[in-house]
C-alpha atoms as a PDB file:
ATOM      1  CA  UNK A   1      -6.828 -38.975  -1.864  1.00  0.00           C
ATOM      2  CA  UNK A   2      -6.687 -35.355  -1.515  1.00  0.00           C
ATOM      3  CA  UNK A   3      -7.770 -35.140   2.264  1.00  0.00           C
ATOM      4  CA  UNK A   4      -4.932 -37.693   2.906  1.00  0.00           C
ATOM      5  CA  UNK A   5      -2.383 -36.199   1.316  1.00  0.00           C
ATOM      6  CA  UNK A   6      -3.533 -32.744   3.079  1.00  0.00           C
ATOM      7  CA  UNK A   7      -3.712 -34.556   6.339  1.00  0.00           C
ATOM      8  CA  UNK A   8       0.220 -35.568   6.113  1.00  0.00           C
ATOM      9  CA  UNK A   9       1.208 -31.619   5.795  1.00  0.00           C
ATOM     10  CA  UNK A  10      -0.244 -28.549   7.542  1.00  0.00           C
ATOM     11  CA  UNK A  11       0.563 -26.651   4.598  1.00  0.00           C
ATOM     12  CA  UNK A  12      -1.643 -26.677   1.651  1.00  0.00           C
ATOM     13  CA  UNK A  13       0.739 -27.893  -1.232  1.00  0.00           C
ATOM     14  CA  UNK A  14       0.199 -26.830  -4.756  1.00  0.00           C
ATOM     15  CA  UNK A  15      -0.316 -30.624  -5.986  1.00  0.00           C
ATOM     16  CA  UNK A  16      -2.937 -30.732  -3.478  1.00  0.00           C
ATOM     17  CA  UNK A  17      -5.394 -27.923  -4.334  1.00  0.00           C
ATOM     18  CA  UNK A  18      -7.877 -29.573  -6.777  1.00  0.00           C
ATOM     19  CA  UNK A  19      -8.187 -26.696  -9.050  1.00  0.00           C
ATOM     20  CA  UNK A  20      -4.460 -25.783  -9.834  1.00  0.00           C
ATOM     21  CA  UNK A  21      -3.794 -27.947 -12.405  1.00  0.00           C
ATOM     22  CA  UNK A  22      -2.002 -27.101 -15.863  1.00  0.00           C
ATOM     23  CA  UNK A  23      -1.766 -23.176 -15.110  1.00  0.00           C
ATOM     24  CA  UNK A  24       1.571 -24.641 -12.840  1.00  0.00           C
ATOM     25  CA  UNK A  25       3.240 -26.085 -14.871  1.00  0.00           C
ATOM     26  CA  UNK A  26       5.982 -23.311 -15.648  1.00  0.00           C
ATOM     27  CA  UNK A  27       6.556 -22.219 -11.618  1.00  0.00           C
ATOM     28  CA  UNK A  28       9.206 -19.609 -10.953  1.00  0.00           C
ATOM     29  CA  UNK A  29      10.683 -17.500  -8.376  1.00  0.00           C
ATOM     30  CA  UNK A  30       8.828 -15.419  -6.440  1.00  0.00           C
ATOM     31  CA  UNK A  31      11.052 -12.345  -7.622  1.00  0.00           C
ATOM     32  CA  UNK A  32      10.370 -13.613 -11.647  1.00  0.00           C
ATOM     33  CA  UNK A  33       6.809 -13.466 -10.896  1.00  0.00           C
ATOM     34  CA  UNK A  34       6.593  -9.923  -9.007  1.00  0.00           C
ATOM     35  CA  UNK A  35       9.046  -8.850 -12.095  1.00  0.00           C
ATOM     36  CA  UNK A  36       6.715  -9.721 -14.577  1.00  0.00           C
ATOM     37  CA  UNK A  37       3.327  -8.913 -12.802  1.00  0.00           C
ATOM     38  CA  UNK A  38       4.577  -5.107 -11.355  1.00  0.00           C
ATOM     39  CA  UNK A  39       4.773  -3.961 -15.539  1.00  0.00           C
ATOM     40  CA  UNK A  40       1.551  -6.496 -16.644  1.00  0.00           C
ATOM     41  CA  UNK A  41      -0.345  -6.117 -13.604  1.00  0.00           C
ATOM     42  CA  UNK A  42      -3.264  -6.535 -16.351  1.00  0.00           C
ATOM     43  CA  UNK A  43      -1.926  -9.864 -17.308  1.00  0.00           C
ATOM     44  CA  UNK A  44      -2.042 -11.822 -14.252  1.00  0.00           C
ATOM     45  CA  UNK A  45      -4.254 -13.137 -12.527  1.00  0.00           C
ATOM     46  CA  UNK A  46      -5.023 -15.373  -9.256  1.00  0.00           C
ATOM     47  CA  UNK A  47      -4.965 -19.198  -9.451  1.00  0.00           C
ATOM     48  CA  UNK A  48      -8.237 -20.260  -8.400  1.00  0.00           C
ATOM     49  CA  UNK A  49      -8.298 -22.834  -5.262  1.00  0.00           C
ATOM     50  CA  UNK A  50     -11.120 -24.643  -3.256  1.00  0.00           C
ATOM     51  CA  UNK A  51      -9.698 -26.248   0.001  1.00  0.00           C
ATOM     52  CA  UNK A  52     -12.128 -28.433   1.935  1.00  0.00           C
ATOM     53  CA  UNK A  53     -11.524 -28.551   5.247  1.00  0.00           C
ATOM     54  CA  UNK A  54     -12.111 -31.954   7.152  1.00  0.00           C
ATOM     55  CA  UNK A  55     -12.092 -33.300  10.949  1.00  0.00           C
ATOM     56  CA  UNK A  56      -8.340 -33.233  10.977  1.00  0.00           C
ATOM     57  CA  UNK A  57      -6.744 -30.595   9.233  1.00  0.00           C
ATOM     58  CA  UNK A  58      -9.442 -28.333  10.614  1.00  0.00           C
ATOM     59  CA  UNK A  59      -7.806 -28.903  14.072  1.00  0.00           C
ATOM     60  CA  UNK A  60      -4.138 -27.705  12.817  1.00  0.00           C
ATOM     61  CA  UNK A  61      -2.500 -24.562  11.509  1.00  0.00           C
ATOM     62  CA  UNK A  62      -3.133 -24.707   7.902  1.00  0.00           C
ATOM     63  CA  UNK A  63      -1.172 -21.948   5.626  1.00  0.00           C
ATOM     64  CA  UNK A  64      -2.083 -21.832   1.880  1.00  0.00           C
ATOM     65  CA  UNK A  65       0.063 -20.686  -0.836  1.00  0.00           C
ATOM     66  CA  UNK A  66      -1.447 -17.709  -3.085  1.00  0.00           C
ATOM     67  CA  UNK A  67       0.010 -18.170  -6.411  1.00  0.00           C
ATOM     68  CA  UNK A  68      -0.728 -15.750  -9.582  1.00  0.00           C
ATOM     69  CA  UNK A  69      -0.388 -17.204 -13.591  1.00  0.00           C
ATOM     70  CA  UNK A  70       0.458 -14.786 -16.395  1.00  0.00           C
ATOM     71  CA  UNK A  71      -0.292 -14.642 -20.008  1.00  0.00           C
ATOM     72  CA  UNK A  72       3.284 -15.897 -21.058  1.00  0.00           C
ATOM     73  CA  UNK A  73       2.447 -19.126 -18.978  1.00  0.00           C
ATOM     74  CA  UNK A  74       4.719 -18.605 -15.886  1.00  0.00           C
ATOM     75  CA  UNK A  75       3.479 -18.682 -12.375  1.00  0.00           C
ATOM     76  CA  UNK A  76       4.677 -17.869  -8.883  1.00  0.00           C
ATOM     77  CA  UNK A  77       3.643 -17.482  -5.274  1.00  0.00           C
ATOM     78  CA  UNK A  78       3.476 -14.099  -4.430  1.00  0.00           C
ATOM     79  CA  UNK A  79       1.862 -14.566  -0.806  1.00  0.00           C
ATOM     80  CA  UNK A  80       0.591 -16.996   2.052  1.00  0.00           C
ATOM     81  CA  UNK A  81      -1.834 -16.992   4.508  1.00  0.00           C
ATOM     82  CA  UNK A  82      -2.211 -18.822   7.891  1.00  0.00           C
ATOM     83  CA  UNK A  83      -5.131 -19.844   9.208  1.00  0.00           C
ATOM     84  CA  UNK A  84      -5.062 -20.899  13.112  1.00  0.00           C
ATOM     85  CA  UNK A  85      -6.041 -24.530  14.440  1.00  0.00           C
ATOM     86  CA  UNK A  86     -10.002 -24.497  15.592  1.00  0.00           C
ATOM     87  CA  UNK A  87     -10.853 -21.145  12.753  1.00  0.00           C
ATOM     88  CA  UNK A  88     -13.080 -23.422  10.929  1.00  0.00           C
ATOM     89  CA  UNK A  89     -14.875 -26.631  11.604  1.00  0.00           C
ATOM     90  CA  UNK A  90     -15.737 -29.900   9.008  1.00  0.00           C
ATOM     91  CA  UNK A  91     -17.393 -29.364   6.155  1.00  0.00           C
ATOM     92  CA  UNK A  92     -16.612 -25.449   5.305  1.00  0.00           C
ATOM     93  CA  UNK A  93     -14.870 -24.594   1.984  1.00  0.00           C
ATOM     94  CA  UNK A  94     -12.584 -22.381   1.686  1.00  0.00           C
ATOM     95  CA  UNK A  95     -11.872 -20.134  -1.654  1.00  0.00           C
ATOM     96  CA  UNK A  96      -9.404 -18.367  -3.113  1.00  0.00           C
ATOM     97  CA  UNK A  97     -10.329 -15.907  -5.871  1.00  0.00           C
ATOM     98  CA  UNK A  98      -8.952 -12.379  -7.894  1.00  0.00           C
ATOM     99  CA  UNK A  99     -10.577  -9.689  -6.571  1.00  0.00           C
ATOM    100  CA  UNK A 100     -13.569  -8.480  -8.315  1.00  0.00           C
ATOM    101  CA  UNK A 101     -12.197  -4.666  -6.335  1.00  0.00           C
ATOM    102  CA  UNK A 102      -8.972  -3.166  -8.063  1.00  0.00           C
ATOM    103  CA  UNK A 103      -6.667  -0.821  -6.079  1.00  0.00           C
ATOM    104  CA  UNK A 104      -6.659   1.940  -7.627  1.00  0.00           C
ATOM    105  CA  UNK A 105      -5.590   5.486  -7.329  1.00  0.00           C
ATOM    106  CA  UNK A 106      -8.302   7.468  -5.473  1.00  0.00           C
ATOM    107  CA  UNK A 107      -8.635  11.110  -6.508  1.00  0.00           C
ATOM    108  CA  UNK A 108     -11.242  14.409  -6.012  1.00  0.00           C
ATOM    109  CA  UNK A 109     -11.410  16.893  -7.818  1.00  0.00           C
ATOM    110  CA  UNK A 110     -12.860  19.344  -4.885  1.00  0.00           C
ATOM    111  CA  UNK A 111      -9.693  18.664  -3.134  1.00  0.00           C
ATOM    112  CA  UNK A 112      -6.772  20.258  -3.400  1.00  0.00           C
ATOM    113  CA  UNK A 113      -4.119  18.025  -5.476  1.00  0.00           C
ATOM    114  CA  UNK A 114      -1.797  18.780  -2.616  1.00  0.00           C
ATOM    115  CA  UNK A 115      -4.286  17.398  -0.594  1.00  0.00           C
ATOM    116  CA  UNK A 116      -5.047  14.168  -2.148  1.00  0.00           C
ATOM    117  CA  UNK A 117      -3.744  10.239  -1.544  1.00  0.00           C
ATOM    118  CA  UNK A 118      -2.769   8.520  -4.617  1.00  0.00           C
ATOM    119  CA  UNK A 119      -2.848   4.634  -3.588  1.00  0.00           C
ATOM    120  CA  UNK A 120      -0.403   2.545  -5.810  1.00  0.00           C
ATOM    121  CA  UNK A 121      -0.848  -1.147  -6.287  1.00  0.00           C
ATOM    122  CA  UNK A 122       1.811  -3.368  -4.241  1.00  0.00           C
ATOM    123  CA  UNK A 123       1.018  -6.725  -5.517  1.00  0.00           C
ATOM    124  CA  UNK A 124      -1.737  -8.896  -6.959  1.00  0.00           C
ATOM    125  CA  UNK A 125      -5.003  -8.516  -5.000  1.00  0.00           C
ATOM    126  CA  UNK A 126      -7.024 -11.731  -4.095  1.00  0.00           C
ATOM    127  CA  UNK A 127     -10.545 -12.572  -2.323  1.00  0.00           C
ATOM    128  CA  UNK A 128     -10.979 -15.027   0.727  1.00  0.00           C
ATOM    129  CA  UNK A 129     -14.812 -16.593   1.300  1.00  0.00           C
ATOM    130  CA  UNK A 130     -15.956 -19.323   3.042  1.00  0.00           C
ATOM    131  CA  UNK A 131     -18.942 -21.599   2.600  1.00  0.00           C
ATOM    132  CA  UNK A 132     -20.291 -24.251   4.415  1.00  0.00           C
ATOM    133  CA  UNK A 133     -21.619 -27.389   3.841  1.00  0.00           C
ATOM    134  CA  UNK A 134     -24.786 -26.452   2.797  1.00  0.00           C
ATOM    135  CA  UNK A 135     -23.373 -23.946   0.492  1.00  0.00           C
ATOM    136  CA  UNK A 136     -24.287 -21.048   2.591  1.00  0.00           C
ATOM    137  CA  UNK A 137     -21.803 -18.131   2.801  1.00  0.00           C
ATOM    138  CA  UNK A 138     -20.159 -17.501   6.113  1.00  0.00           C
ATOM    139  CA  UNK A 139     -20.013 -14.335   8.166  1.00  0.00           C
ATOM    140  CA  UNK A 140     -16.278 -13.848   8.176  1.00  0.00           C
ATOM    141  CA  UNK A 141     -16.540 -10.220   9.254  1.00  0.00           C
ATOM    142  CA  UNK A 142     -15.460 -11.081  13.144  1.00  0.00           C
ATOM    143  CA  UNK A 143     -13.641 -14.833  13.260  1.00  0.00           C
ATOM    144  CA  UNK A 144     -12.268 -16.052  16.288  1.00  0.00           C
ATOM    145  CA  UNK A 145      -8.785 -16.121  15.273  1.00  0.00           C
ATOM    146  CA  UNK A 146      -6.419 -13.742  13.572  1.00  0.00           C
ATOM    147  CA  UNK A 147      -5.588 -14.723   9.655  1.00  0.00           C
ATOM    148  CA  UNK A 148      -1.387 -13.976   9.436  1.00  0.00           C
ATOM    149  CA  UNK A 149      -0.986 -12.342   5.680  1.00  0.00           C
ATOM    150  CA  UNK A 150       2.668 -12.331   4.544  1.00  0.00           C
ATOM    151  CA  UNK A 151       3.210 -10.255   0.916  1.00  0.00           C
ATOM    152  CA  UNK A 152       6.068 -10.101  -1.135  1.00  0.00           C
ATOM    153  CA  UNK A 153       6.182  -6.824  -2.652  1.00  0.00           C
ATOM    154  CA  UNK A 154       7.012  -6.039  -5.882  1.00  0.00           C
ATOM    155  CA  UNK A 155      10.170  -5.536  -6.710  1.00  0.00           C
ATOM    156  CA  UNK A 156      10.422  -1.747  -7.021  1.00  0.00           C
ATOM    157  CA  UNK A 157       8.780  -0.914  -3.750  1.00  0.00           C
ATOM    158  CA  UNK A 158      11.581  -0.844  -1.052  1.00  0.00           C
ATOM    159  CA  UNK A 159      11.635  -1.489   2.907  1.00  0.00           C
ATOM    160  CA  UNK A 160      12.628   1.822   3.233  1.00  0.00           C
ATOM    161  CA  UNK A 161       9.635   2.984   2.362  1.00  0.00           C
ATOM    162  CA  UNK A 162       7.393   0.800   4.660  1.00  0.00           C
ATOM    163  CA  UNK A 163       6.184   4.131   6.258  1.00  0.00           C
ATOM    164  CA  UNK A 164       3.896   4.480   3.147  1.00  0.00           C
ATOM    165  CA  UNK A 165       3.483   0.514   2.501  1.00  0.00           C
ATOM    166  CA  UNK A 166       0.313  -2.043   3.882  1.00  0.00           C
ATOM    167  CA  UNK A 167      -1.581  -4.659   3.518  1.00  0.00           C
ATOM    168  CA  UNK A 168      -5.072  -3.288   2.276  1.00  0.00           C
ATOM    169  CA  UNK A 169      -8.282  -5.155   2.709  1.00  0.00           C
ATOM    170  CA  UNK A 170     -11.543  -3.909   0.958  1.00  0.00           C
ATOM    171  CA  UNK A 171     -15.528  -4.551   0.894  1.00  0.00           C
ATOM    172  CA  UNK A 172     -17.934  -4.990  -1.800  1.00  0.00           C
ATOM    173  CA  UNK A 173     -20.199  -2.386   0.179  1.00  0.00           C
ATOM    174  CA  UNK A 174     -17.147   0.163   0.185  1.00  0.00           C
ATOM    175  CA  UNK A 175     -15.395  -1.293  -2.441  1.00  0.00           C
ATOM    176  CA  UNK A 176     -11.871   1.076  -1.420  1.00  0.00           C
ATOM    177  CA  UNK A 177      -8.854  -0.557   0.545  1.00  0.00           C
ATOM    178  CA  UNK A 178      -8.070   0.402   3.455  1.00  0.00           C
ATOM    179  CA  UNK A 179      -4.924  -0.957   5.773  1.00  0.00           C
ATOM    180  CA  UNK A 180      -5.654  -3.417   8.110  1.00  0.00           C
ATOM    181  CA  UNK A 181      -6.142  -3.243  11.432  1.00  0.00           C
ATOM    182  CA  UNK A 182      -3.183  -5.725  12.936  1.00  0.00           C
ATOM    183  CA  UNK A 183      -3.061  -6.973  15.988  1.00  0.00           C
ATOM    184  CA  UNK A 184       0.353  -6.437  15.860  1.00  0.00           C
ATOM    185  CA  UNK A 185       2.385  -4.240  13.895  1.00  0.00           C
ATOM    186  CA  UNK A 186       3.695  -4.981  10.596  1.00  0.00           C
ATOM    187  CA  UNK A 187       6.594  -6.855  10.267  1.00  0.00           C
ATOM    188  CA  UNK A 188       9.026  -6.315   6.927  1.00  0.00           C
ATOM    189  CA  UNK A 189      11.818  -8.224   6.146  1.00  0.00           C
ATOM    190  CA  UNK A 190      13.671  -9.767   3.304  1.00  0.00           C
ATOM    191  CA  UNK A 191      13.964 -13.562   2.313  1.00  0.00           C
ATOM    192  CA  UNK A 192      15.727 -15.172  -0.532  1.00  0.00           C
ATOM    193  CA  UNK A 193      15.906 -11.250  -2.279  1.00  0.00           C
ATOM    194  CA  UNK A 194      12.572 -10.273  -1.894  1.00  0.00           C
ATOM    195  CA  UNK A 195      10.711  -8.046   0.541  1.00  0.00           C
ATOM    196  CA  UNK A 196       8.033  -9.226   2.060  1.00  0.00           C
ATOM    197  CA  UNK A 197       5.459  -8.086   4.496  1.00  0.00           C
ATOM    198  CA  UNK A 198       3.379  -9.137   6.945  1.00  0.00           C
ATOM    199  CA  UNK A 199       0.519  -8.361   9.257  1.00  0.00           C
ATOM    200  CA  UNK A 200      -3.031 -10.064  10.927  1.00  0.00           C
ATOM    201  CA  UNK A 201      -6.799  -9.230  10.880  1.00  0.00           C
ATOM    202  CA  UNK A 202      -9.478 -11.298  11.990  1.00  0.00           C
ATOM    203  CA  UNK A 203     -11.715 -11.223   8.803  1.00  0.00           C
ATOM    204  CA  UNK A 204     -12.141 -12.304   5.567  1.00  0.00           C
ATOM    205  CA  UNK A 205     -12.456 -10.255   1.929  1.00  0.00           C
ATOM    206  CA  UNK A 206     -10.313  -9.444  -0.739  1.00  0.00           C
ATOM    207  CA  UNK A 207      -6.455  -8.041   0.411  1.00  0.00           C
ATOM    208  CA  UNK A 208      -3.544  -6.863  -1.419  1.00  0.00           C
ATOM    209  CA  UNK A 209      -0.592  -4.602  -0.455  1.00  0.00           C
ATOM    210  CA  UNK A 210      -1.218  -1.088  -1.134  1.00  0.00           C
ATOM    211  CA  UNK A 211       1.162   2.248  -1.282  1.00  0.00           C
ATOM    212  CA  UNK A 212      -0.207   5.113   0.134  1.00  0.00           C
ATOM    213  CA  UNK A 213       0.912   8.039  -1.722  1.00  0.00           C
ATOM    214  CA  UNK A 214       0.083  11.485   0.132  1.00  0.00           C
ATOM    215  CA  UNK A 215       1.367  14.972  -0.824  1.00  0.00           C
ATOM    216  CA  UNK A 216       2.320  17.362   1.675  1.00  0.00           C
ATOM    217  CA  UNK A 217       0.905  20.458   1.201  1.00  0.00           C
ATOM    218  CA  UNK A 218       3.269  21.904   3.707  1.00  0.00           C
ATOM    219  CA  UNK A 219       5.668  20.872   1.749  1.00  0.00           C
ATOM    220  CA  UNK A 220       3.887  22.497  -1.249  1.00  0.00           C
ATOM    221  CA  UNK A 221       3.318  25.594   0.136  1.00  0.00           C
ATOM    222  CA  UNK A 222       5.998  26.614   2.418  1.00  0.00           C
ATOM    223  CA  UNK A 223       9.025  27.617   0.116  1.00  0.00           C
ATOM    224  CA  UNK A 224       7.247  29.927  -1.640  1.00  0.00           C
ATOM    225  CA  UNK A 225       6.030  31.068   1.530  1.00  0.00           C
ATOM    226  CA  UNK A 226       9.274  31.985   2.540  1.00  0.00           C
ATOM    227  CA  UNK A 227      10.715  33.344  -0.354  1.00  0.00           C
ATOM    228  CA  UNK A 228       7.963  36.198  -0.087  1.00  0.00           C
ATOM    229  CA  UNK A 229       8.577  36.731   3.356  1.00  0.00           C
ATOM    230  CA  UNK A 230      12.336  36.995   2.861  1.00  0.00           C
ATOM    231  CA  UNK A 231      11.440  39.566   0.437  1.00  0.00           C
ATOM    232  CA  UNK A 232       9.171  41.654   2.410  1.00  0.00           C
ATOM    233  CA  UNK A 233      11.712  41.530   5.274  1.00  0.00           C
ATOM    234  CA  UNK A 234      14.733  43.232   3.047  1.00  0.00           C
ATOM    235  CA  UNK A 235      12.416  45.636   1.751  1.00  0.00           C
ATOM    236  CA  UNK A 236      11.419  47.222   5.195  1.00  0.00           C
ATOM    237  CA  UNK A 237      14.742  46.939   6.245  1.00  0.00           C
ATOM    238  CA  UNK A 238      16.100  48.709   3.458  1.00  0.00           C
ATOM    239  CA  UNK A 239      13.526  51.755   3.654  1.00  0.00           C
ATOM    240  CA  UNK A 240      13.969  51.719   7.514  1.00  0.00           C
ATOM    241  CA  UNK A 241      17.587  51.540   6.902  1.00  0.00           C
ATOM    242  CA  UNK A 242      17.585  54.421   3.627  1.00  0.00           C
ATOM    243  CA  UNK A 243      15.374  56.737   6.271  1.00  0.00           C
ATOM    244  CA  UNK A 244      18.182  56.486   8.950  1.00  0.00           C
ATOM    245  CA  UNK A 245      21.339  56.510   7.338  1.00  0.00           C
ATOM    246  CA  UNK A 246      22.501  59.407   5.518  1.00  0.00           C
ATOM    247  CA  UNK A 247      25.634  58.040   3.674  1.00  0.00           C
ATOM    248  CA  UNK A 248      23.450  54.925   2.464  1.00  0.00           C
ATOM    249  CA  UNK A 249      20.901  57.897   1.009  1.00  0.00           C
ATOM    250  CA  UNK A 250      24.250  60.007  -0.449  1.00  0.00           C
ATOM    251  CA  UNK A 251      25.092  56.860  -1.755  1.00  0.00           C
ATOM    252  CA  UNK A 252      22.544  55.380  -3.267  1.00  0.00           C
ATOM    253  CA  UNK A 253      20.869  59.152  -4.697  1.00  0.00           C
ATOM    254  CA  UNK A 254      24.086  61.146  -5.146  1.00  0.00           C
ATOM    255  CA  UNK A 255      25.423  64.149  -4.211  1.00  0.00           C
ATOM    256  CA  UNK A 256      23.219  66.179  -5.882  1.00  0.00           C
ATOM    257  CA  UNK A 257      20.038  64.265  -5.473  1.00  0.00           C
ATOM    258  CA  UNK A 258      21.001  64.139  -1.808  1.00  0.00           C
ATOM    259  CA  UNK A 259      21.178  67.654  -1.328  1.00  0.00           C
ATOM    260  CA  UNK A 260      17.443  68.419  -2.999  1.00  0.00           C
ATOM    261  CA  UNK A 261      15.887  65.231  -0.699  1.00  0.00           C
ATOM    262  CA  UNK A 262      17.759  67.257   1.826  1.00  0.00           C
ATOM    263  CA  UNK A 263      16.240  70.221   1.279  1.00  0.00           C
ATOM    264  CA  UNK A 264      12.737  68.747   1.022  1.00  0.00           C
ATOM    265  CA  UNK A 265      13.202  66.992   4.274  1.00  0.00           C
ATOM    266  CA  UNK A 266      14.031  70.130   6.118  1.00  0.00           C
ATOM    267  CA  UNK A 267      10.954  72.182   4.418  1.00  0.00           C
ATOM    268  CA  UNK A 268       8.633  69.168   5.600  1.00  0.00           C
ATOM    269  CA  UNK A 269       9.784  70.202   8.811  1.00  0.00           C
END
C-alpha cells in the first residue's frame, strides 16, 4: 500500500504520491524543466499531491519533491521541501498546490520610477496547507519546526546575483511576496549544473523564489549632478581667473579690446 511503501523511505517518492499519475510520465532534468518553464512560465503548472501522514512517517524527516508539468508533456522537479520529525501528528494531510498569488512586478505610479522595486519571477510558485482529520484547516502560521525550502533557479538567474535573489512567501490577506525570514541565512550553491537555493521559515503558504529588482536613484541622479557642478566650477574659475590675469584678458579680448576694458576699468575707479 501507499503508507507502506512511504514507511520504507523518508522521502516522498513520485510513485508514491497518489495524485501524480500520467502527468509523469515524460520526467526530465531539472535544468530541461527550468529551460522550458523560465520562457512559458504561463504553461506550467504544479503537480498536485496529497500526502497523508501516519503514526510512522509522522515521527521521521519527510522531504517531498515539488515537481511542475508543461503543456508539451514534460515534467521536472524544480524544488523540495523538508519537513522535521514530530511537525505533524496522524491523521493530517498535507497538500501541495499552484499558487492562486502570482509574483509579479509591483509598481506605483506616485513613486518615483527610480524609486520603485520591480520583483521578477525565479521559479514556479506553489501553496503548502494542511488539514486534519476532520477536514479542518490547520493554523500553520507559527509551527514548531522550521520547513528547509531548497529552489533551483532558473537558468538565467546567476549566483552572482544572490544579493538580489530569495525565497518569497506570500498571504491571501496580503497577497505580495515577501522574503522569508530564515533562521539561517541563505545558502546558494550549484548541483549537477543548476543553482539552487535554500533557506527555512516556520510556516506554511504559497513560496517561490523571487528577484528583487531596485533602482538606485543615486545612481540615477548623481552623474548629472556632477556634470553641472563641474560646469559651474570652470565657470567661476574662469571669471575669477579673466578678472585677475591681464594676459589671459589681452588674450582672450585683444589688443585693442584690451585697451578700451582698460580704460573702462580705470574710469570705474
Amino acid at each position: 500500500s501507499r503508507s507502506e511503501s512511504k514507511s520504507e523511505s523518508k522521502t516522498i517518492k513520485i510513485s508514491e504520491s497518489e495524485s501524480i499519475t500520467n502527468e509523469i510520465s515524460n520526467l526530465v532534468d531539472t535544468n530541461t524543466i527550468n529551460n522550458y518553464c523560465e520562457k512559458n512560465i504561463d504553461k506550467c503548472e504544479i503537480v498536485e499531491q496529497r500526502i497523508e501522514f501516519d503514526e510512522q512517517n509522522s515521527k521521521e524527516d519527510l522531504l517531498i519533491n515539488i515537481l511542475v508539468s508543461s503543456d508539451t508533456g514534460i515534467s521536472g522537479q524544480i524544488a523540495s521541501v523538508l519537513i522535521p520529525a514530530n511537525t505533524f501528528v496522524s491523521g493530517n494531510i498535507l497538500f501541495v498546490n499552484a499558487s492562486s498569488i502570482p509574483i509579479q512586478s509591483n509598481s506605483d505610479s506616485d513613486i518615483p520610477s527610480c524609486q520603485q522595486t520591480s520583483t521578477e519571477q525565479g521559479s514556479v510558485a506553489f501553496d503548502l496547507s494542511i488539514i486534519d482529520q476532520f477536514g479542518n484547516l490547520i493554523d500553520t502560521t507559527n509551527l514548531n519546526n522550521s520547513i528547509t525550502f531548497e529552489f533551483s533557479l532558473f537558468n538565467s538567474i546567476s549566483k552572482n546575483q544572490d544579493s538580489k535573489i530569495c525565497i518569497g512567501s506570500a498571504t491571501n490577506e496580503e497577497r505580495d511576496y515577501d522574503c522569508i525570514e530564515s533562521e539561517s541565512e541563505s545558502e546558494f550553491y550549484q548541483k549537477n549544473g543548476t543553482n539552487y537555493i535554500k533557506a527555512q521559515t516556520n510556516h506554511f503558504t504559497s513560496f517561490g523564489v523571487l528577484l528583487k529588482l531596485d533602482s538606485d536613484c543615486e545612481a540615477f541622479w548623481l552623474p548629472p549632478l556632477i556634470a553641472i557642478l563641474v560646469v559651474i566650477a570652470i565657470a567661476v574659475l574662469f571669471i575669477v581667473l579673466f578678472h585677475l590675469i591681464a594676459p589671459l584678458q589681452k588674450f582672450i579680448l585683444g589688443n585693442e579690446m584690451y585697451r578700451l576694458h582698460q580704460i573702462r576699468q580705470n574710469m570705474r575707479t
